[in-house]
C-alpha atoms as a PDB file:
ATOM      1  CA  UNK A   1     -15.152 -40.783 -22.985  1.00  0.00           C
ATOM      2  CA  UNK A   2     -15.001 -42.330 -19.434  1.00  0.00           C
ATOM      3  CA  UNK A   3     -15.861 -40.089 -16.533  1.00  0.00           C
ATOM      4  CA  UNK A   4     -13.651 -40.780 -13.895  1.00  0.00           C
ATOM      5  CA  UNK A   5     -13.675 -38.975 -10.330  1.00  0.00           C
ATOM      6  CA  UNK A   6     -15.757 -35.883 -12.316  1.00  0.00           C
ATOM      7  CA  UNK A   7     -13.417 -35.601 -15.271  1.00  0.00           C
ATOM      8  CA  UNK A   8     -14.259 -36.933 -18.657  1.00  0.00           C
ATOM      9  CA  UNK A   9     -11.336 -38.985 -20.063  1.00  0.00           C
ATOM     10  CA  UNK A  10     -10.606 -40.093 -23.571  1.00  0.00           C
ATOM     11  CA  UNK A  11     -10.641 -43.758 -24.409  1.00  0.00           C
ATOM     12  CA  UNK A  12      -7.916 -44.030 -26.489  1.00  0.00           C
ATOM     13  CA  UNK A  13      -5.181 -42.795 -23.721  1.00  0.00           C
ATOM     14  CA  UNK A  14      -3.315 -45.489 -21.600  1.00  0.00           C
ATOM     15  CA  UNK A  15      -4.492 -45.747 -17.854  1.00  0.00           C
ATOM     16  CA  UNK A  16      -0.848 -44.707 -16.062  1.00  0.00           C
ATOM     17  CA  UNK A  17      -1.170 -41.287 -18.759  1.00  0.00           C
ATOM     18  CA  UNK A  18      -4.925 -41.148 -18.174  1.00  0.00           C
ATOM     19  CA  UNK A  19      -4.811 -40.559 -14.647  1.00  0.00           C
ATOM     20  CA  UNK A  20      -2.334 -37.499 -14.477  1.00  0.00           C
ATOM     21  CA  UNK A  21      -5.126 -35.636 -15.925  1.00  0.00           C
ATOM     22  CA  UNK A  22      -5.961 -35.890 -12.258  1.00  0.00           C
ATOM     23  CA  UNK A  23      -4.110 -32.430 -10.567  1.00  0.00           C
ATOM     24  CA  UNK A  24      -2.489 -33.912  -7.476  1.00  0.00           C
ATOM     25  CA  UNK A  25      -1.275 -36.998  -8.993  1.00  0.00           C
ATOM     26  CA  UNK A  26       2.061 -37.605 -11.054  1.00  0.00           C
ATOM     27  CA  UNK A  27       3.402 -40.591 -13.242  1.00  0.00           C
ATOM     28  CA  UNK A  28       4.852 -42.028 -10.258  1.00  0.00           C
ATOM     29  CA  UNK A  29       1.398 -42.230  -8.230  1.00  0.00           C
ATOM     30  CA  UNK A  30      -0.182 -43.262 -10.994  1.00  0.00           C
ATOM     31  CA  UNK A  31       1.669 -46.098 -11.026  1.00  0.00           C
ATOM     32  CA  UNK A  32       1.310 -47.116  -7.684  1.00  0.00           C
ATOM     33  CA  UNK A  33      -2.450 -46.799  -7.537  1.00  0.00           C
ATOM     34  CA  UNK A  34      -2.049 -49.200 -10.256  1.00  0.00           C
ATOM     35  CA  UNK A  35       0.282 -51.547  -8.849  1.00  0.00           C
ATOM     36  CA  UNK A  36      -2.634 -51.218  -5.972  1.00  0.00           C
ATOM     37  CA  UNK A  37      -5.400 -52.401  -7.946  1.00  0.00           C
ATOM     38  CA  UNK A  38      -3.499 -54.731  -9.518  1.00  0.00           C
ATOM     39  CA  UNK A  39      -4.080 -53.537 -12.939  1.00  0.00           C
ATOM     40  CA  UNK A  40      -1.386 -53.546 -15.839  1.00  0.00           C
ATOM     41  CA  UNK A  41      -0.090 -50.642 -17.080  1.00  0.00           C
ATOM     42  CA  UNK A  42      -0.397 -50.856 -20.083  1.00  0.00           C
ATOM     43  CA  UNK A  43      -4.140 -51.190 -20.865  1.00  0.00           C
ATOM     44  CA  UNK A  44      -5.806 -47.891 -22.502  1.00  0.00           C
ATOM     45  CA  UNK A  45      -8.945 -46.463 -20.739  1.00  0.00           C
ATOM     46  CA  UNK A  46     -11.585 -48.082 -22.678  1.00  0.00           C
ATOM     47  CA  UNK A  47     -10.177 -51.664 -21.993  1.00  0.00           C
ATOM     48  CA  UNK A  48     -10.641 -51.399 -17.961  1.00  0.00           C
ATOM     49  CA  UNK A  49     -14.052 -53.447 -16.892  1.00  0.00           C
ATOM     50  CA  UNK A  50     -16.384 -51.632 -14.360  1.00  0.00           C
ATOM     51  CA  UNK A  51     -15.078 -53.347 -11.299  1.00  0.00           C
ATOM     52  CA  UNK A  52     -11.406 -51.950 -12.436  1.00  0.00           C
ATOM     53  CA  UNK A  53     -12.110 -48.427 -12.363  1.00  0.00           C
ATOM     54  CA  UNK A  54     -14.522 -49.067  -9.151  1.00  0.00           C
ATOM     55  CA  UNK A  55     -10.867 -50.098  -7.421  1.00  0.00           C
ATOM     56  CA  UNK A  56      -9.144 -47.272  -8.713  1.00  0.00           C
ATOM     57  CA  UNK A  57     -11.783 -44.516  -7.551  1.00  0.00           C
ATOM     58  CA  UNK A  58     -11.456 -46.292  -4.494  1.00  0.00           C
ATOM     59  CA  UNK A  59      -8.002 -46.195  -3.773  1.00  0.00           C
ATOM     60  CA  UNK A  60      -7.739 -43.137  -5.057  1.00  0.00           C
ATOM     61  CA  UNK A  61     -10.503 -41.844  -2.473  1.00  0.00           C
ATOM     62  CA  UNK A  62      -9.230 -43.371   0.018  1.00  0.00           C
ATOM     63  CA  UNK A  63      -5.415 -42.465  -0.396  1.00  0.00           C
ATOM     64  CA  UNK A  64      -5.056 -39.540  -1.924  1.00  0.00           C
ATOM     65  CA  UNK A  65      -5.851 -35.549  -1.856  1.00  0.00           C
ATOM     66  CA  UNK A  66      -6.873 -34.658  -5.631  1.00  0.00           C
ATOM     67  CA  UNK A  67      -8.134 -31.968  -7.790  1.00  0.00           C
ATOM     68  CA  UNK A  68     -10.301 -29.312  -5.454  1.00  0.00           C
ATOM     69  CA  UNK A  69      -9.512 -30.472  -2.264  1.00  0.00           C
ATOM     70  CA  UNK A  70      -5.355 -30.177  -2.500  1.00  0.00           C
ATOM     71  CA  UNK A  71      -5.968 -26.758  -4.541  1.00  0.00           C
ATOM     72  CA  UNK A  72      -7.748 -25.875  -0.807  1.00  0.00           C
ATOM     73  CA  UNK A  73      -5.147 -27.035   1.169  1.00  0.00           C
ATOM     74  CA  UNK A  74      -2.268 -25.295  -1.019  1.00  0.00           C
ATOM     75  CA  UNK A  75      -3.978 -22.468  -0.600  1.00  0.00           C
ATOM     76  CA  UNK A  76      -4.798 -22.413   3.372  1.00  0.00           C
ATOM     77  CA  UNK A  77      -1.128 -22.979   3.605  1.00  0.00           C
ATOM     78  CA  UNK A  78      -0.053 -19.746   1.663  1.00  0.00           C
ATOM     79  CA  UNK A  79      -2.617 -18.017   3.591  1.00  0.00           C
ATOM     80  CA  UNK A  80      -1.564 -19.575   7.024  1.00  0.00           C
ATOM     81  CA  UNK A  81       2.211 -18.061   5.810  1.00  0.00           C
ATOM     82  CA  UNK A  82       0.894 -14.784   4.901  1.00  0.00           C
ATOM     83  CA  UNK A  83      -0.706 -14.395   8.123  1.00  0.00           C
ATOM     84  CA  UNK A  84       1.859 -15.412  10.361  1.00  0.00           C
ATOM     85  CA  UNK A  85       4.474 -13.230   8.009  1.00  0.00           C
ATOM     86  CA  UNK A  86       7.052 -15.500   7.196  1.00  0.00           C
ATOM     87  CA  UNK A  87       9.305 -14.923   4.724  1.00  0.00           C
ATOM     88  CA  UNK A  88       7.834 -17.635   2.358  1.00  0.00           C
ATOM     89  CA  UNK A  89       4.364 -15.862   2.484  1.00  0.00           C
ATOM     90  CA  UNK A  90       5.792 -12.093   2.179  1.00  0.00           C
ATOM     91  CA  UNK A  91       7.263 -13.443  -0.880  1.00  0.00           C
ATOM     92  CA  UNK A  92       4.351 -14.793  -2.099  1.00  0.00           C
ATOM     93  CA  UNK A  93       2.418 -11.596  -1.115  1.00  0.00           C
ATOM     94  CA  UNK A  94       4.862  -9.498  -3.345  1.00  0.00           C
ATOM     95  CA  UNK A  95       4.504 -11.993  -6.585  1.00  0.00           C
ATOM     96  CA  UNK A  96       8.072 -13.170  -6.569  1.00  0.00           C
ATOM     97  CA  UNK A  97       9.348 -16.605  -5.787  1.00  0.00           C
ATOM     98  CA  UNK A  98       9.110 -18.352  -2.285  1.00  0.00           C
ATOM     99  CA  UNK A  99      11.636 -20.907  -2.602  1.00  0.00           C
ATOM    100  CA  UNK A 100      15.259 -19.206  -2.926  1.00  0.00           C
ATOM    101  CA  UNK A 101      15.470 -18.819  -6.996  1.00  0.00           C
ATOM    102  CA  UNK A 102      17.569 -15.497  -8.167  1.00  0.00           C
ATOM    103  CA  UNK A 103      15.568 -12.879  -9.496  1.00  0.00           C
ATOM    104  CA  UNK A 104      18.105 -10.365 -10.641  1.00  0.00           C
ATOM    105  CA  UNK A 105      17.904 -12.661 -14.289  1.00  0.00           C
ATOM    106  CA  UNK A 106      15.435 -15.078 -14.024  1.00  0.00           C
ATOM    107  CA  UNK A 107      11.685 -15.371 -12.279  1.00  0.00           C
ATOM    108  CA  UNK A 108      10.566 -13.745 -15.647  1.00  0.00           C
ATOM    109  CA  UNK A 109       7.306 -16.271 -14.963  1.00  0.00           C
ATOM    110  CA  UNK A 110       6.273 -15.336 -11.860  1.00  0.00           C
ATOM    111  CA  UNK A 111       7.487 -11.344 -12.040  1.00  0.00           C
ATOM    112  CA  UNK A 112       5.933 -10.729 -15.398  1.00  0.00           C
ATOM    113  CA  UNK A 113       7.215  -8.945 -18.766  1.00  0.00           C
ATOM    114  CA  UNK A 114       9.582  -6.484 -18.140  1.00  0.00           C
ATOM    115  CA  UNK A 115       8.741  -2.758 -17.721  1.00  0.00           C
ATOM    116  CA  UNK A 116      11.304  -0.511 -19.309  1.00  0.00           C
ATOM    117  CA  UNK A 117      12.330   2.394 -17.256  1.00  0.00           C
ATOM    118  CA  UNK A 118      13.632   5.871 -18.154  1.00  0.00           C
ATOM    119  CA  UNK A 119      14.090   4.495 -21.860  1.00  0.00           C
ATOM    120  CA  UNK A 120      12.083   7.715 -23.395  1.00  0.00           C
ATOM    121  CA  UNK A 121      14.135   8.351 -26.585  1.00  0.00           C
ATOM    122  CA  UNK A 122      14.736  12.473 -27.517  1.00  0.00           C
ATOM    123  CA  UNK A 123      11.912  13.299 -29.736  1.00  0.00           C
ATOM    124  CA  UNK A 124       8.911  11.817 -27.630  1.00  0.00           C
ATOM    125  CA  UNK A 125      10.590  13.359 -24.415  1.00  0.00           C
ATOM    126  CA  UNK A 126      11.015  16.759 -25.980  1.00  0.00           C
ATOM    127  CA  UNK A 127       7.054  16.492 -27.195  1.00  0.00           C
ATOM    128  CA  UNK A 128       6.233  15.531 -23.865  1.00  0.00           C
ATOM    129  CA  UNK A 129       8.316  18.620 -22.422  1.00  0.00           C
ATOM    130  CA  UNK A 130       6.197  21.281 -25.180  1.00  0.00           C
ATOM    131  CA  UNK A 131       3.169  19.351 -23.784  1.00  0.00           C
ATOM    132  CA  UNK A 132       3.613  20.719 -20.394  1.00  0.00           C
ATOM    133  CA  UNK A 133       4.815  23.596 -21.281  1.00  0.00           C
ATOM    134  CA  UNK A 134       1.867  24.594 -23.066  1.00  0.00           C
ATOM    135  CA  UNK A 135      -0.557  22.688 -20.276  1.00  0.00           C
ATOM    136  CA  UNK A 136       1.183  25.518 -17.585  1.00  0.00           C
END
């Protein structure tokens, strides 16, 4: 295990797979922090030298928002559009989705399981009718 940027990392994965562990960074940017350090990618973790993953760290520092510090900024910028009450930020108030998607169907994942209504059958209503009755 290589620590890397305070997460541990298995040897045995390749570097350009290794550092999407990273939240904030993709395939894509992982290859062009690569391309950046001039490293190939296709070497696996534990065949990068020290002064290899010294060059990535610093790229990475330098270039790009990871890990804690983009989850912050994500989540000043719902806040900012909650407070200024855009429609984005209502929508994100009320647990649905921001960015246009139907919900009549869909948006299962961000509205939850479904909550049956007024789908009693006969027998439990009619107990729950005696129930009251007797309650009154």
């Amino acid at each position: 295990m290589v620590r890397l940027l305070g997460l541990n990392i298995p040897d045995n994965l390749n570097i350009k797979y290794a550092l999407t562990t990273f939240y904030g960074i993709g395939l894509s940017t992982s290859i062009k922090i690569l391309k950046e350090c001039n490293i190939s990618t296709s070497k696996s973790i534990k065949e990068l030298s020290d002064d290899e993953l010294k060059r990535i760290i610093s790229v990475v520092d330098k270039n790009y928002k990871i890990e804690g510090d983009l989850r912050e900024i994500i989540v000043e910028n719902i806040k900012r559009l909650k407070d200024i009450n855009a429609y984005r930020g209502s929508r994100h108030m009320k647990g649905l989705p921001a960015r246009g998607q139907r919900t009549r169907s869909n948006a299962r994942t961000k509205r939850g399981k479904r909550k049956t209504v007024g789908a009693l059958k006969k027998e439990v209503w009619a107990q729950q009718q005696q129930g009251d009755k007797t309650e009154s």
